[in-house]
PDB file of N, CA and C in Angstrom:
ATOM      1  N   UNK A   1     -63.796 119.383 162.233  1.00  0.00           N
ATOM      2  CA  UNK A   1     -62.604 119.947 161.609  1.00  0.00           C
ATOM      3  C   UNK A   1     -61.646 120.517 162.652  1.00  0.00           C
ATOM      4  N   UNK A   2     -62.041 121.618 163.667  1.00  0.00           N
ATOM      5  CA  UNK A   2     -61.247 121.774 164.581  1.00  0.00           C
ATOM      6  C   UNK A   2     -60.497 120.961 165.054  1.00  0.00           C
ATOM      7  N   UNK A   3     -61.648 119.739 166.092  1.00  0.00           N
ATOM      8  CA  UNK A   3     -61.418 118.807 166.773  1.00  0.00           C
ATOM      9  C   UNK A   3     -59.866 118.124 165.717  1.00  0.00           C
ATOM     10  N   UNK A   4     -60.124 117.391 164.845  1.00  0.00           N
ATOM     11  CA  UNK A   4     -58.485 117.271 163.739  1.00  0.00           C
ATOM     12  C   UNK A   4     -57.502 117.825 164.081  1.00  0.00           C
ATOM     13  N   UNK A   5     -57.673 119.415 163.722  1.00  0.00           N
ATOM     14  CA  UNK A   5     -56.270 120.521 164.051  1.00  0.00           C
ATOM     15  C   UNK A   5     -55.945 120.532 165.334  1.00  0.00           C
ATOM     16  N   UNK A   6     -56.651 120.054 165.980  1.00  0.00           N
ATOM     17  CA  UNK A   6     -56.310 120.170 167.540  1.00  0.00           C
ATOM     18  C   UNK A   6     -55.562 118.883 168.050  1.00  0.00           C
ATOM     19  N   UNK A   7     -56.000 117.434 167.383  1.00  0.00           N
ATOM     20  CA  UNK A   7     -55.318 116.492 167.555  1.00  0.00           C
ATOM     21  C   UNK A   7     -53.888 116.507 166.614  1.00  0.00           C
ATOM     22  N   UNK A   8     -54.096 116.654 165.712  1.00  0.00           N
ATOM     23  CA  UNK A   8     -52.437 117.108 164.831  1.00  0.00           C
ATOM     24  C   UNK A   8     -51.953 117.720 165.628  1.00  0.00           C
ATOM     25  N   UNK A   9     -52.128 119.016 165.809  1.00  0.00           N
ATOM     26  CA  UNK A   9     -51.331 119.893 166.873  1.00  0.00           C
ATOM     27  C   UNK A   9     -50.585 119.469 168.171  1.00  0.00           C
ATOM     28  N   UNK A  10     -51.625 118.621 168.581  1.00  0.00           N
ATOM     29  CA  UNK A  10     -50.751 117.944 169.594  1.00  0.00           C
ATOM     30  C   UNK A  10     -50.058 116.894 169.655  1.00  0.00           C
ATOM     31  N   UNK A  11     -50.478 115.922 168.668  1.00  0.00           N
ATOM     32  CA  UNK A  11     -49.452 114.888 168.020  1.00  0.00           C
ATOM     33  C   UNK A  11     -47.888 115.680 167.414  1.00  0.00           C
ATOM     34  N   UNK A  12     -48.097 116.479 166.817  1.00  0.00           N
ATOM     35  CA  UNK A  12     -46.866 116.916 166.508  1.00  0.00           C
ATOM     36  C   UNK A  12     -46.249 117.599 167.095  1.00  0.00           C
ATOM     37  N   UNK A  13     -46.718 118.565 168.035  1.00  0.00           N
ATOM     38  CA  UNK A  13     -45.834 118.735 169.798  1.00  0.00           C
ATOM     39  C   UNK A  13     -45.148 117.884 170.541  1.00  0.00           C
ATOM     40  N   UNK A  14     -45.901 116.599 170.641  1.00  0.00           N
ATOM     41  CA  UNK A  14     -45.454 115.248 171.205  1.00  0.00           C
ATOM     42  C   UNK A  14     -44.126 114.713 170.807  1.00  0.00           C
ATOM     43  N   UNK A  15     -44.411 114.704 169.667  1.00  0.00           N
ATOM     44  CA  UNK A  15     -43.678 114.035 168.496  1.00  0.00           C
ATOM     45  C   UNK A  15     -42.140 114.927 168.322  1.00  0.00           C
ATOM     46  N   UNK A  16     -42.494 116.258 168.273  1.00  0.00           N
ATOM     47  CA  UNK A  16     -41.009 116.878 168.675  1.00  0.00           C
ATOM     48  C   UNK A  16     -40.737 116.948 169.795  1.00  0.00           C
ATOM     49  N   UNK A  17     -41.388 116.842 170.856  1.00  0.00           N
ATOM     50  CA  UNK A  17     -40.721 116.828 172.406  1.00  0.00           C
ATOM     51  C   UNK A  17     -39.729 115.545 172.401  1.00  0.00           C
ATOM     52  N   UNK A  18     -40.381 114.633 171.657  1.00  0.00           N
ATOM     53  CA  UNK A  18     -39.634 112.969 171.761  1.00  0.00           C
ATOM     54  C   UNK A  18     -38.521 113.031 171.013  1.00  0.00           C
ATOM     55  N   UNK A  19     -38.720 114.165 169.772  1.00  0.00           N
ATOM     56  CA  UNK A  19     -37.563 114.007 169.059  1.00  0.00           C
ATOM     57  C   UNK A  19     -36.410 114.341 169.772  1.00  0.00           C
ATOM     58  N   UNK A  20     -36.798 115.801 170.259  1.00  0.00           N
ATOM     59  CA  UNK A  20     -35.993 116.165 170.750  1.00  0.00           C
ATOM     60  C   UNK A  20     -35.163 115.401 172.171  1.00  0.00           C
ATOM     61  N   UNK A  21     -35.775 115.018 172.814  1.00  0.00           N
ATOM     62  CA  UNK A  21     -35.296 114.077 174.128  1.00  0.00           C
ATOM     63  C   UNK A  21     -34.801 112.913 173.520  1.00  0.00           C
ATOM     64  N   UNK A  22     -34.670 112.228 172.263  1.00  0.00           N
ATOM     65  CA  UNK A  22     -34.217 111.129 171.637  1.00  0.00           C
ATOM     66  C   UNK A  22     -32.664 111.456 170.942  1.00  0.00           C
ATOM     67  N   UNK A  23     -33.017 112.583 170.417  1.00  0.00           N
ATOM     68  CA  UNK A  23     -31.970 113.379 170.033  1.00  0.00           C
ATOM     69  C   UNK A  23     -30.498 113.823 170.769  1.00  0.00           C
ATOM     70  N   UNK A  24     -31.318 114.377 171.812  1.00  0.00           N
ATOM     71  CA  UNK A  24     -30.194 114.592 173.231  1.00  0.00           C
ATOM     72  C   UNK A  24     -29.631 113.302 173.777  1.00  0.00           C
ATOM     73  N   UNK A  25     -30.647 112.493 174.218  1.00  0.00           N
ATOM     74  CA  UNK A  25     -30.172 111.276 174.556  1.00  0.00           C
ATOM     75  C   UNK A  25     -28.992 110.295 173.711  1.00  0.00           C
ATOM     76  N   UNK A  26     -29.846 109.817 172.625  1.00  0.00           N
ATOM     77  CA  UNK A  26     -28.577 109.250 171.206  1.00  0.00           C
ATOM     78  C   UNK A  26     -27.466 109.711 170.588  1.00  0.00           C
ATOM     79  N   UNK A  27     -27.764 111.176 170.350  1.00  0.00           N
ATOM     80  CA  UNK A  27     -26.664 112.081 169.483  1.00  0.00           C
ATOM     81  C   UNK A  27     -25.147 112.602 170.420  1.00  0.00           C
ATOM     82  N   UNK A  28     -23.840 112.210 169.951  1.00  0.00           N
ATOM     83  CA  UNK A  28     -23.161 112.769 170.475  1.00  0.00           C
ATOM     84  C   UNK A  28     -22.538 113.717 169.346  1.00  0.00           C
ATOM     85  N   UNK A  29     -21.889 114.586 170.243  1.00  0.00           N
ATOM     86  CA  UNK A  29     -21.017 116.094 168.885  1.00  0.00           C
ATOM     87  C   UNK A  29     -19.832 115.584 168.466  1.00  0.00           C
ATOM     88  N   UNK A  30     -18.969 115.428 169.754  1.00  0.00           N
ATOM     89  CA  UNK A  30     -17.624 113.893 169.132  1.00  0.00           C
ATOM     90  C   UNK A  30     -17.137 113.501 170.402  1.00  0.00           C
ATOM     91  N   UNK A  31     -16.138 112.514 170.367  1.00  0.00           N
ATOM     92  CA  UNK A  31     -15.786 111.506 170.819  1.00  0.00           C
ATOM     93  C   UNK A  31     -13.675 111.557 170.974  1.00  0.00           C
ATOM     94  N   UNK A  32     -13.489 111.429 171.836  1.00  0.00           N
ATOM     95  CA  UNK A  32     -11.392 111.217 171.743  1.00  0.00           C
ATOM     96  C   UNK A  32     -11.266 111.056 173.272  1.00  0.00           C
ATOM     97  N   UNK A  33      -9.965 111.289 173.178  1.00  0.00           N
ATOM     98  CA  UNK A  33      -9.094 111.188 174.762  1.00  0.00           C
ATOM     99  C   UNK A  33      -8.867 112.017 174.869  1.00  0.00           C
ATOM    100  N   UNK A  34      -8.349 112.309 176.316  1.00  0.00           N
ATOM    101  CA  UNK A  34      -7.623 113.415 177.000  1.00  0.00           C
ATOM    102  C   UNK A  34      -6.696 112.788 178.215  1.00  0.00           C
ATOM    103  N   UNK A  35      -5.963 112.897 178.204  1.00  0.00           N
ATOM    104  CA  UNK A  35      -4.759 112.665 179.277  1.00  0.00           C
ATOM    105  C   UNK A  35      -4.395 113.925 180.154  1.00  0.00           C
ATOM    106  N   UNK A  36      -3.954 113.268 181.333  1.00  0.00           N
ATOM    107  CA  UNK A  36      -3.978 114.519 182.521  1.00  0.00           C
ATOM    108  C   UNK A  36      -3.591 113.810 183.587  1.00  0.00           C
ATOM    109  N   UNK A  37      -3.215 114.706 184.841  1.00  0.00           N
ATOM    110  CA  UNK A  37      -3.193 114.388 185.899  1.00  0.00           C
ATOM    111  C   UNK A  37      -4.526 114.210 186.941  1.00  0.00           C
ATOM    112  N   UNK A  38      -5.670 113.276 187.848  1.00  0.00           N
ATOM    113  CA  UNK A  38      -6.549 113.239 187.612  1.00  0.00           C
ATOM    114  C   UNK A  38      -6.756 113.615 189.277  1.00  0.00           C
ATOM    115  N   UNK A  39      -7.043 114.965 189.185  1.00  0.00           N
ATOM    116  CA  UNK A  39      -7.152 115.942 190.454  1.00  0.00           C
ATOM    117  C   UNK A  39      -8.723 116.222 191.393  1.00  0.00           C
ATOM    118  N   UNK A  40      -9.122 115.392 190.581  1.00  0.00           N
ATOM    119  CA  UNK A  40     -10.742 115.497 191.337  1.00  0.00           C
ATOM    120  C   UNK A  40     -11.685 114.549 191.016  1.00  0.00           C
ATOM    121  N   UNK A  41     -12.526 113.729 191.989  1.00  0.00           N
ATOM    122  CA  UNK A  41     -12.999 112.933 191.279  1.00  0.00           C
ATOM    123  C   UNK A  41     -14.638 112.977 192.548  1.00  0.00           C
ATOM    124  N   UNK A  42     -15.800 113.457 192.574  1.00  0.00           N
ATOM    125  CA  UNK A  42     -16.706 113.642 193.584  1.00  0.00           C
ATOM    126  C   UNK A  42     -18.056 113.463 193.126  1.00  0.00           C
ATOM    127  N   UNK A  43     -18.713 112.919 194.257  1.00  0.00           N
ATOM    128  CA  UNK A  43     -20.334 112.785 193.626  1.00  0.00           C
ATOM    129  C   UNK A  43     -20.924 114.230 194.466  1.00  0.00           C
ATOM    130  N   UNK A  44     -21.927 115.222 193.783  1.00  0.00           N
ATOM    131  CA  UNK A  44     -22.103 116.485 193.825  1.00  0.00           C
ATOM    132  C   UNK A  44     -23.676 117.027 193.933  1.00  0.00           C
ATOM    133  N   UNK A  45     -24.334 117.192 194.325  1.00  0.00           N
ATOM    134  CA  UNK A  45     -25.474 118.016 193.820  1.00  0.00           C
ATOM    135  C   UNK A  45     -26.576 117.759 194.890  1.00  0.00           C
ATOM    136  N   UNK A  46     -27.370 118.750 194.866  1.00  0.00           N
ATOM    137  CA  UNK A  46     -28.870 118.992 195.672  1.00  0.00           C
ATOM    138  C   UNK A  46     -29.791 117.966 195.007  1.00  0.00           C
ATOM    139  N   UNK A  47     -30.290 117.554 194.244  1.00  0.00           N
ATOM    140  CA  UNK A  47     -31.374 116.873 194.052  1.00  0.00           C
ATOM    141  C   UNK A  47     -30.982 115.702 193.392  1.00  0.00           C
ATOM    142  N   UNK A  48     -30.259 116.169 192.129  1.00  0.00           N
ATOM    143  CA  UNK A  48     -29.608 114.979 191.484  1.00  0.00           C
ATOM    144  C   UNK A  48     -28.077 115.234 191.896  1.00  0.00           C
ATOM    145  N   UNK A  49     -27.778 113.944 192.575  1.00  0.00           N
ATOM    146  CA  UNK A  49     -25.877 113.680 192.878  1.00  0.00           C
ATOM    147  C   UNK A  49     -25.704 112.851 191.602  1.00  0.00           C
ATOM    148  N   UNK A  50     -24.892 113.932 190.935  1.00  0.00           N
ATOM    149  CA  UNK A  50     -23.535 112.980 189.910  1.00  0.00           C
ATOM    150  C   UNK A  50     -22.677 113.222 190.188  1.00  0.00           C
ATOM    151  N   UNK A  51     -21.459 112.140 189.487  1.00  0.00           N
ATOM    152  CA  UNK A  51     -20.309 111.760 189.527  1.00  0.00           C
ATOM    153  C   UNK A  51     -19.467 113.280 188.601  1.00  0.00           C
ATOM    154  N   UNK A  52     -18.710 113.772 189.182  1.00  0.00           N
ATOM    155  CA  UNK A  52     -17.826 114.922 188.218  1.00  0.00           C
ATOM    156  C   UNK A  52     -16.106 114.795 188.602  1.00  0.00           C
ATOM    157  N   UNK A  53     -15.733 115.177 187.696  1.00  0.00           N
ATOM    158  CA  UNK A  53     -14.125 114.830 187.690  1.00  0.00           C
ATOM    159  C   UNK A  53     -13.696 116.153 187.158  1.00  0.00           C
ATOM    160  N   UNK A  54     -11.880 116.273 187.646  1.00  0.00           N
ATOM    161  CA  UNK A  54     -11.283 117.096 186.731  1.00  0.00           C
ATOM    162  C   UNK A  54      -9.746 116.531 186.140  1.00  0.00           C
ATOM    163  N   UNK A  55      -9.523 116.670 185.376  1.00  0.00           N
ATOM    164  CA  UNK A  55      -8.112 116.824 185.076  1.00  0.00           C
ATOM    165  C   UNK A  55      -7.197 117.997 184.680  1.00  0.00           C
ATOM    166  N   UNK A  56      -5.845 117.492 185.240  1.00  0.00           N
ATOM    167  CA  UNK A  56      -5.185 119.227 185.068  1.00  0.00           C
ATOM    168  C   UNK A  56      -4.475 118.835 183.558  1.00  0.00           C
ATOM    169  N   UNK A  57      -4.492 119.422 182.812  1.00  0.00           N
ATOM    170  CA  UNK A  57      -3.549 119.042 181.205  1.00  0.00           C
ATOM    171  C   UNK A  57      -2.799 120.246 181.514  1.00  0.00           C
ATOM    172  N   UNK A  58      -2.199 120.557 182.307  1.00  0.00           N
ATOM    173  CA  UNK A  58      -1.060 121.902 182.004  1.00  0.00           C
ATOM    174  C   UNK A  58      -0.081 121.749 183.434  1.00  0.00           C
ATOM    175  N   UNK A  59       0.906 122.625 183.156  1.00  0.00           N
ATOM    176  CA  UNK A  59       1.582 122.875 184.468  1.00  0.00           C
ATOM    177  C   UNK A  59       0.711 123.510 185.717  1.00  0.00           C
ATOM    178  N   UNK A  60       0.735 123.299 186.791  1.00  0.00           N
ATOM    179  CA  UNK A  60       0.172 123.955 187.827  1.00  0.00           C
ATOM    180  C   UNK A  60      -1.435 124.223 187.594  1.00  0.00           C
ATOM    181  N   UNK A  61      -2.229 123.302 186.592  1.00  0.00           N
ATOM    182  CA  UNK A  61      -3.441 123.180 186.724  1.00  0.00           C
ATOM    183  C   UNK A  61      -3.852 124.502 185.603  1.00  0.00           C
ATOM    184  N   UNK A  62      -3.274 124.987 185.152  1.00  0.00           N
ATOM    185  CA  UNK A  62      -2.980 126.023 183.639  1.00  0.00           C
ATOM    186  C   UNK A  62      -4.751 125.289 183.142  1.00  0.00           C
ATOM    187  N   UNK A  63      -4.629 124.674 182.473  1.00  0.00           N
ATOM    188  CA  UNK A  63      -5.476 123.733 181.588  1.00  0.00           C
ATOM    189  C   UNK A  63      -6.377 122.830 182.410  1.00  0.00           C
ATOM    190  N   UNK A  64      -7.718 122.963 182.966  1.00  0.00           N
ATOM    191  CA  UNK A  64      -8.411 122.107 182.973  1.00  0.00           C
ATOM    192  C   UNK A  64      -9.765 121.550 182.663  1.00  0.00           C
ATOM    193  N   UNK A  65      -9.617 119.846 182.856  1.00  0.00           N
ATOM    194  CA  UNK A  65     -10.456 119.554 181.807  1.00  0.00           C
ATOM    195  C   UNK A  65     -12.272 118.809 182.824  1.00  0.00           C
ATOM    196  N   UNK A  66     -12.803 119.359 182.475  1.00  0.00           N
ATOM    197  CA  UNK A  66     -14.062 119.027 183.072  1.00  0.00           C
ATOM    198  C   UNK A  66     -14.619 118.066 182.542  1.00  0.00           C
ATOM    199  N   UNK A  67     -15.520 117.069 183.713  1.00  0.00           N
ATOM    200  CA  UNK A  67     -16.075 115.784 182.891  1.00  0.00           C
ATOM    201  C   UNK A  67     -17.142 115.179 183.714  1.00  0.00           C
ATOM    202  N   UNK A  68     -18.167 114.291 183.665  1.00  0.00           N
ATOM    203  CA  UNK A  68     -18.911 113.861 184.003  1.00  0.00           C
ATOM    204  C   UNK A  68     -18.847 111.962 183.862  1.00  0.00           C
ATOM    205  N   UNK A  69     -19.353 111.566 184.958  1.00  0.00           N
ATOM    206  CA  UNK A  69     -19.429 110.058 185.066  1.00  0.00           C
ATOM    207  C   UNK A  69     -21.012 109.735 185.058  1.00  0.00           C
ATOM    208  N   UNK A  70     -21.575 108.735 183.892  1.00  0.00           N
ATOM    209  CA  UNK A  70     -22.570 108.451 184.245  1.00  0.00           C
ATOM    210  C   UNK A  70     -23.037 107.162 185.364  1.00  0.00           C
ATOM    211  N   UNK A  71     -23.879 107.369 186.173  1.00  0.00           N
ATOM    212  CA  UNK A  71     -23.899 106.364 187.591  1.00  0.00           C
ATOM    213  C   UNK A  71     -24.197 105.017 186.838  1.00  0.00           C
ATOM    214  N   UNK A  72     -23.573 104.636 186.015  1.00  0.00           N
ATOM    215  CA  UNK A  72     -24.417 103.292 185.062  1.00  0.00           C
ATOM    216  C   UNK A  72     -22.893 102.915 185.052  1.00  0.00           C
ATOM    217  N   UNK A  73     -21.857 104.083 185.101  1.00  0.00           N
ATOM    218  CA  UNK A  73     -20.374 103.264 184.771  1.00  0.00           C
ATOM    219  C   UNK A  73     -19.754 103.190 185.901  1.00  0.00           C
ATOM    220  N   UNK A  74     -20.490 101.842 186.725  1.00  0.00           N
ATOM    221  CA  UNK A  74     -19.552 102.057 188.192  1.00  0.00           C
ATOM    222  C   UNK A  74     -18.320 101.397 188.281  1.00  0.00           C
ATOM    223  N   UNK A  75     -17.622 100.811 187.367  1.00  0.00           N
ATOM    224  CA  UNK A  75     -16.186 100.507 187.241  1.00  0.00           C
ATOM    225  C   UNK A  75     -15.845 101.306 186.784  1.00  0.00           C
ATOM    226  N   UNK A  76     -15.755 102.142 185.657  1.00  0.00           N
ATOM    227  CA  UNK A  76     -15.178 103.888 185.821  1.00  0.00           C
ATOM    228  C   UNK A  76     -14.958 104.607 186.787  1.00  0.00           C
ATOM    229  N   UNK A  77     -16.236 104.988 187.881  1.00  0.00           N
ATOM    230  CA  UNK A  77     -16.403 105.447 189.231  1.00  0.00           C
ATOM    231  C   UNK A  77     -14.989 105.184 190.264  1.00  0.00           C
ATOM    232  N   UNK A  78     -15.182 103.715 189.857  1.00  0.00           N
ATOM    233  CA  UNK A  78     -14.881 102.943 190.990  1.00  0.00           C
ATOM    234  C   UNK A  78     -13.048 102.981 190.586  1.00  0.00           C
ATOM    235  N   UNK A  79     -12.272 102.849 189.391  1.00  0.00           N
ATOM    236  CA  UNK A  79     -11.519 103.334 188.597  1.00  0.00           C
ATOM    237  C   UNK A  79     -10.668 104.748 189.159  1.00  0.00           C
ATOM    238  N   UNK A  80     -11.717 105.538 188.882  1.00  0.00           N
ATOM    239  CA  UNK A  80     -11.379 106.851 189.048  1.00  0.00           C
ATOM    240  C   UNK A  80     -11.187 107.240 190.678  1.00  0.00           C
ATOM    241  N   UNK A  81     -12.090 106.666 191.616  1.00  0.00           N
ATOM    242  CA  UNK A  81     -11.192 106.657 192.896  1.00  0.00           C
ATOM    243  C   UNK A  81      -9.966 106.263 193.367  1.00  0.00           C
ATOM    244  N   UNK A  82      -9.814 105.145 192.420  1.00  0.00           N
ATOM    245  CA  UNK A  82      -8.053 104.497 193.066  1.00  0.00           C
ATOM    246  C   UNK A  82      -7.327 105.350 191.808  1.00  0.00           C
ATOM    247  N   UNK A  83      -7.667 105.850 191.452  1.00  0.00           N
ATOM    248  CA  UNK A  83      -6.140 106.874 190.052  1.00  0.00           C
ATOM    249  C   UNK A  83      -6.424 107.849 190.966  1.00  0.00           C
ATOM    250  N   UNK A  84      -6.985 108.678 191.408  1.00  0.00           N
ATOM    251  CA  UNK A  84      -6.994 109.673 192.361  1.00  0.00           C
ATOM    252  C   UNK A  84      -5.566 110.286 192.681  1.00  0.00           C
ATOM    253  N   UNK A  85      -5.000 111.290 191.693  1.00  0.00           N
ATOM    254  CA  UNK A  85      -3.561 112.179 191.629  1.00  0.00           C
ATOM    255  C   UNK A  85      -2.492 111.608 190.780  1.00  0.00           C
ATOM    256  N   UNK A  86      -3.221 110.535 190.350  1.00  0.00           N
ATOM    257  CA  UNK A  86      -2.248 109.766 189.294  1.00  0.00           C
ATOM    258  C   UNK A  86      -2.852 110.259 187.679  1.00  0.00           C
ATOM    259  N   UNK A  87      -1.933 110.264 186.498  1.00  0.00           N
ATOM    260  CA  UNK A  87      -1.493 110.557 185.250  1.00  0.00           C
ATOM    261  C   UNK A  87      -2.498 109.450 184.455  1.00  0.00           C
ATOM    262  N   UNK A  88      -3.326 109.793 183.650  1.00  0.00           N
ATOM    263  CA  UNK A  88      -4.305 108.995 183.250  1.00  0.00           C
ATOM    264  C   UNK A  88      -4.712 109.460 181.906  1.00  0.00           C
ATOM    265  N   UNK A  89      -5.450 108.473 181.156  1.00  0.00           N
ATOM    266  CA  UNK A  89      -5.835 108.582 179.759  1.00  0.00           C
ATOM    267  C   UNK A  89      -7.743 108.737 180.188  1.00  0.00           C
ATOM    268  N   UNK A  90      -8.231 109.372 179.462  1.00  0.00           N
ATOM    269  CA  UNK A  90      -9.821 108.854 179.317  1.00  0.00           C
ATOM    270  C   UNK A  90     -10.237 108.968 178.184  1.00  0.00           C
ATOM    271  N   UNK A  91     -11.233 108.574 177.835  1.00  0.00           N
ATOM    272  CA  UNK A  91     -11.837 108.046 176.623  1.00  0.00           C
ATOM    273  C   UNK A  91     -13.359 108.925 176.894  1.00  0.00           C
ATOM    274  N   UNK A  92     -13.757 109.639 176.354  1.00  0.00           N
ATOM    275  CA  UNK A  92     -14.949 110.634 176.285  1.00  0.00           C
ATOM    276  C   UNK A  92     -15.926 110.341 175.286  1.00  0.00           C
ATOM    277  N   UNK A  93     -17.191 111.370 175.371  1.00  0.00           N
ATOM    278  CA  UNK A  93     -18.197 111.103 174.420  1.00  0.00           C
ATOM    279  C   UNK A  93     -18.447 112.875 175.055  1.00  0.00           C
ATOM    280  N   UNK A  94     -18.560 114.123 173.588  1.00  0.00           N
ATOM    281  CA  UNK A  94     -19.477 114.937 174.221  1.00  0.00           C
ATOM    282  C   UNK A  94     -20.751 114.981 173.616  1.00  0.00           C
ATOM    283  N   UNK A  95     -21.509 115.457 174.428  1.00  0.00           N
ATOM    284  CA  UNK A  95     -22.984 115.825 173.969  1.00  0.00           C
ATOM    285  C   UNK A  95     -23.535 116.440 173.316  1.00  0.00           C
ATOM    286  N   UNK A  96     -24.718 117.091 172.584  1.00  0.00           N
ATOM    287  CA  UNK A  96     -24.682 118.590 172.674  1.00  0.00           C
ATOM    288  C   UNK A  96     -25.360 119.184 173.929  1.00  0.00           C
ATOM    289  N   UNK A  97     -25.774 118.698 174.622  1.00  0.00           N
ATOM    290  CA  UNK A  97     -26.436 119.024 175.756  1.00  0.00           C
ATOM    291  C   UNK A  97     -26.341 117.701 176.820  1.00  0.00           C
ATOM    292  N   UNK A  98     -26.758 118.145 178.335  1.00  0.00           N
ATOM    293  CA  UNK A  98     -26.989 117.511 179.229  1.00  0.00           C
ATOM    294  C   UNK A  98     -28.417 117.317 180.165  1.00  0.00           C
ATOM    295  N   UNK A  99     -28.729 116.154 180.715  1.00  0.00           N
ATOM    296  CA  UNK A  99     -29.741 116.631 181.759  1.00  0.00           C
ATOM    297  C   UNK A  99     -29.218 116.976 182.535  1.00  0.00           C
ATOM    298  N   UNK A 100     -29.783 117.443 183.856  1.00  0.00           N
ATOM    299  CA  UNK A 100     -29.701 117.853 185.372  1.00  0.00           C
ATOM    300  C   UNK A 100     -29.088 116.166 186.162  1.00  0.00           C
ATOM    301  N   UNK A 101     -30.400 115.363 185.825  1.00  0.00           N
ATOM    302  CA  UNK A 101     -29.636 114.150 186.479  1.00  0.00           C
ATOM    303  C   UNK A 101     -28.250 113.025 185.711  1.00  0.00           C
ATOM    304  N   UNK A 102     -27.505 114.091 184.673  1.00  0.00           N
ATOM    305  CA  UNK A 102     -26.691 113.272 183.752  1.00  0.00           C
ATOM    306  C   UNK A 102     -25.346 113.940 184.495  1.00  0.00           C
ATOM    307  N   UNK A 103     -25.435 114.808 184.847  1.00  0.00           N
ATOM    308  CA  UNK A 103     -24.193 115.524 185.025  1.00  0.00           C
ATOM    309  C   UNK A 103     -24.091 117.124 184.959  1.00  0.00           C
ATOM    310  N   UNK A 104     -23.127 118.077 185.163  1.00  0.00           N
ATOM    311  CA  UNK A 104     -23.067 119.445 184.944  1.00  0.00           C
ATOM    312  C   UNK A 104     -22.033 119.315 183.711  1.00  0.00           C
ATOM    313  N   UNK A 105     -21.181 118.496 182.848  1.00  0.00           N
ATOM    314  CA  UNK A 105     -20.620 119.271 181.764  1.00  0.00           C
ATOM    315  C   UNK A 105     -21.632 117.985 180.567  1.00  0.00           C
ATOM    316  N   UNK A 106     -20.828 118.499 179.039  1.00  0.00           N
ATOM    317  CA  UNK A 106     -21.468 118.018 178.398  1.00  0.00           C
ATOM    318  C   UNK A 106     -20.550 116.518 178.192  1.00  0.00           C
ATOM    319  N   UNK A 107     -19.169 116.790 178.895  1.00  0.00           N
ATOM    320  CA  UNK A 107     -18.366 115.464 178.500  1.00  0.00           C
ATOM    321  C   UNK A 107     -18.430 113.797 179.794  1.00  0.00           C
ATOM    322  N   UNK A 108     -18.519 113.005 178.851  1.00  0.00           N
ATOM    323  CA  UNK A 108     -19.258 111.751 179.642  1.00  0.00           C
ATOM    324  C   UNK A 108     -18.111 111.173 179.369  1.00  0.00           C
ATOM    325  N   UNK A 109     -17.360 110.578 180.713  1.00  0.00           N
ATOM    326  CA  UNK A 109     -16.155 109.382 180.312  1.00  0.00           C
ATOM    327  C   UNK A 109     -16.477 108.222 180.491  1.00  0.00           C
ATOM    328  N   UNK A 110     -16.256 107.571 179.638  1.00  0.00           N
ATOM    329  CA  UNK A 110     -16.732 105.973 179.842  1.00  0.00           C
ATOM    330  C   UNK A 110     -15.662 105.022 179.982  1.00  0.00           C
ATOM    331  N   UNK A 111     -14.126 106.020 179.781  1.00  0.00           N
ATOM    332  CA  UNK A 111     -12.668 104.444 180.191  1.00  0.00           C
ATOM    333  C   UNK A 111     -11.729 105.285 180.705  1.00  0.00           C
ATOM    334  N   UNK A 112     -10.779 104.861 181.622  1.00  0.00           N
ATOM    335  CA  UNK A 112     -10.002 105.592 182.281  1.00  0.00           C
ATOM    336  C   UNK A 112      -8.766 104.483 181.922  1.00  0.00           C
ATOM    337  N   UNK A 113      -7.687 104.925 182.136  1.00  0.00           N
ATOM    338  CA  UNK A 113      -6.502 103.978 181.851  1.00  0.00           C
ATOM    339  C   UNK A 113      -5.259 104.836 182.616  1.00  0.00           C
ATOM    340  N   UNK A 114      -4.891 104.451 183.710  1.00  0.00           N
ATOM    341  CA  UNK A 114      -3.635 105.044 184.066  1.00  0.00           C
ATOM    342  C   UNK A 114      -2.337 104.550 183.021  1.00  0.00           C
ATOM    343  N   UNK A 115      -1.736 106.291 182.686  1.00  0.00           N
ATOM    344  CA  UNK A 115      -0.737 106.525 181.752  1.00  0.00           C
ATOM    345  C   UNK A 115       0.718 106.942 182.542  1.00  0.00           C
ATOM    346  N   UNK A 116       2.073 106.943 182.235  1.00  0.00           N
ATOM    347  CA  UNK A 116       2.819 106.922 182.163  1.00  0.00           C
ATOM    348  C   UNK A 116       2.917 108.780 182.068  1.00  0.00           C
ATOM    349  N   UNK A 117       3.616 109.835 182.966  1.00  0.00           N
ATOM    350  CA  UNK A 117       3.579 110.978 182.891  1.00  0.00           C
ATOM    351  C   UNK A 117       3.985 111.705 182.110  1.00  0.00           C
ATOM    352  N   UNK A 118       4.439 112.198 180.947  1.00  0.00           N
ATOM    353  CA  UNK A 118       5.716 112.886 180.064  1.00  0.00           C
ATOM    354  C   UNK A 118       6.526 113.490 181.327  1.00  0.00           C
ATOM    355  N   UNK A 119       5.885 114.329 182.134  1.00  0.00           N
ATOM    356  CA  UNK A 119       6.398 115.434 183.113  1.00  0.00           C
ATOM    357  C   UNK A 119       7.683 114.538 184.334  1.00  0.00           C
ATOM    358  N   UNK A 120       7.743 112.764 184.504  1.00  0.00           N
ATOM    359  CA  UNK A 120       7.986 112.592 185.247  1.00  0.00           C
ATOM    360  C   UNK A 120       9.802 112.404 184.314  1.00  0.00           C
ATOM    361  N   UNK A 121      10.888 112.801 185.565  1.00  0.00           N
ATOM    362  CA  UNK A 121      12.329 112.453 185.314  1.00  0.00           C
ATOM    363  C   UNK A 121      12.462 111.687 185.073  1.00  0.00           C
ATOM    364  N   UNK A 122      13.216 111.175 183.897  1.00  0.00           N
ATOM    365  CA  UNK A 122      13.564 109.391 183.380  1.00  0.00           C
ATOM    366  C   UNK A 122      14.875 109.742 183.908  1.00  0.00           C
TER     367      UNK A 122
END
């Protein structure tokens, strides 16, 4: 009888550890764009190096927007080096959470599109 409660017990520990890591992994909170000027773009970190970006959405950097590249989107990466100070659209996914080796924010860009500035003199 023990021996039972002891295997349930740990089947269903298991079983929510997976949920939970399936959960994090699959589930996003939501999804849109953000446009900006695209002021930072660097691979970062002590153990795990990811890809992190910023954009400024305001005058003089007022507003900015934090983001993460996953190393799986290396035409994004690769994207986001040549827009480097140029006016750009991205296309996001947030999380509710992150790993360590996914990135430091919860927002993941997966399309970049250089945009046309409002700010520039016609």
């Amino acid at each position: 009888m023990l021996r039972k409660i002891i295997i349930i017990l740990i089947a269903t520990i298991t079983l929510g550890i997976a949920g939970y890591f399936a959960i994090m992994y699959y589930a996003t909170f939501s999804e849109g764009f953000r446009s900006g000027e695209l002021i930072k773009i660097s691979k970062k970190g002590m153990i795990f190096k990811t890809w992190e970006g910023e954009l400024s959405q305001g005058i003089a950097g007022a507003q900015i927007f934090k983001f993460s590249i996953m190393d799986s989107e290396e035409k994004v990466i690769q994207q986001m080096k040549d827009l480097q100070g140029e006016y750009v659209k991205v296309t996001y996914i947030e999380r509710y959470k992150t790993f360590a080796w996914w990135g430091d924010t919860k927002y993941f860009v997966s399309e970049v599109v250089k945009e046309d500035s409002p700010f520039k003199v016609k």
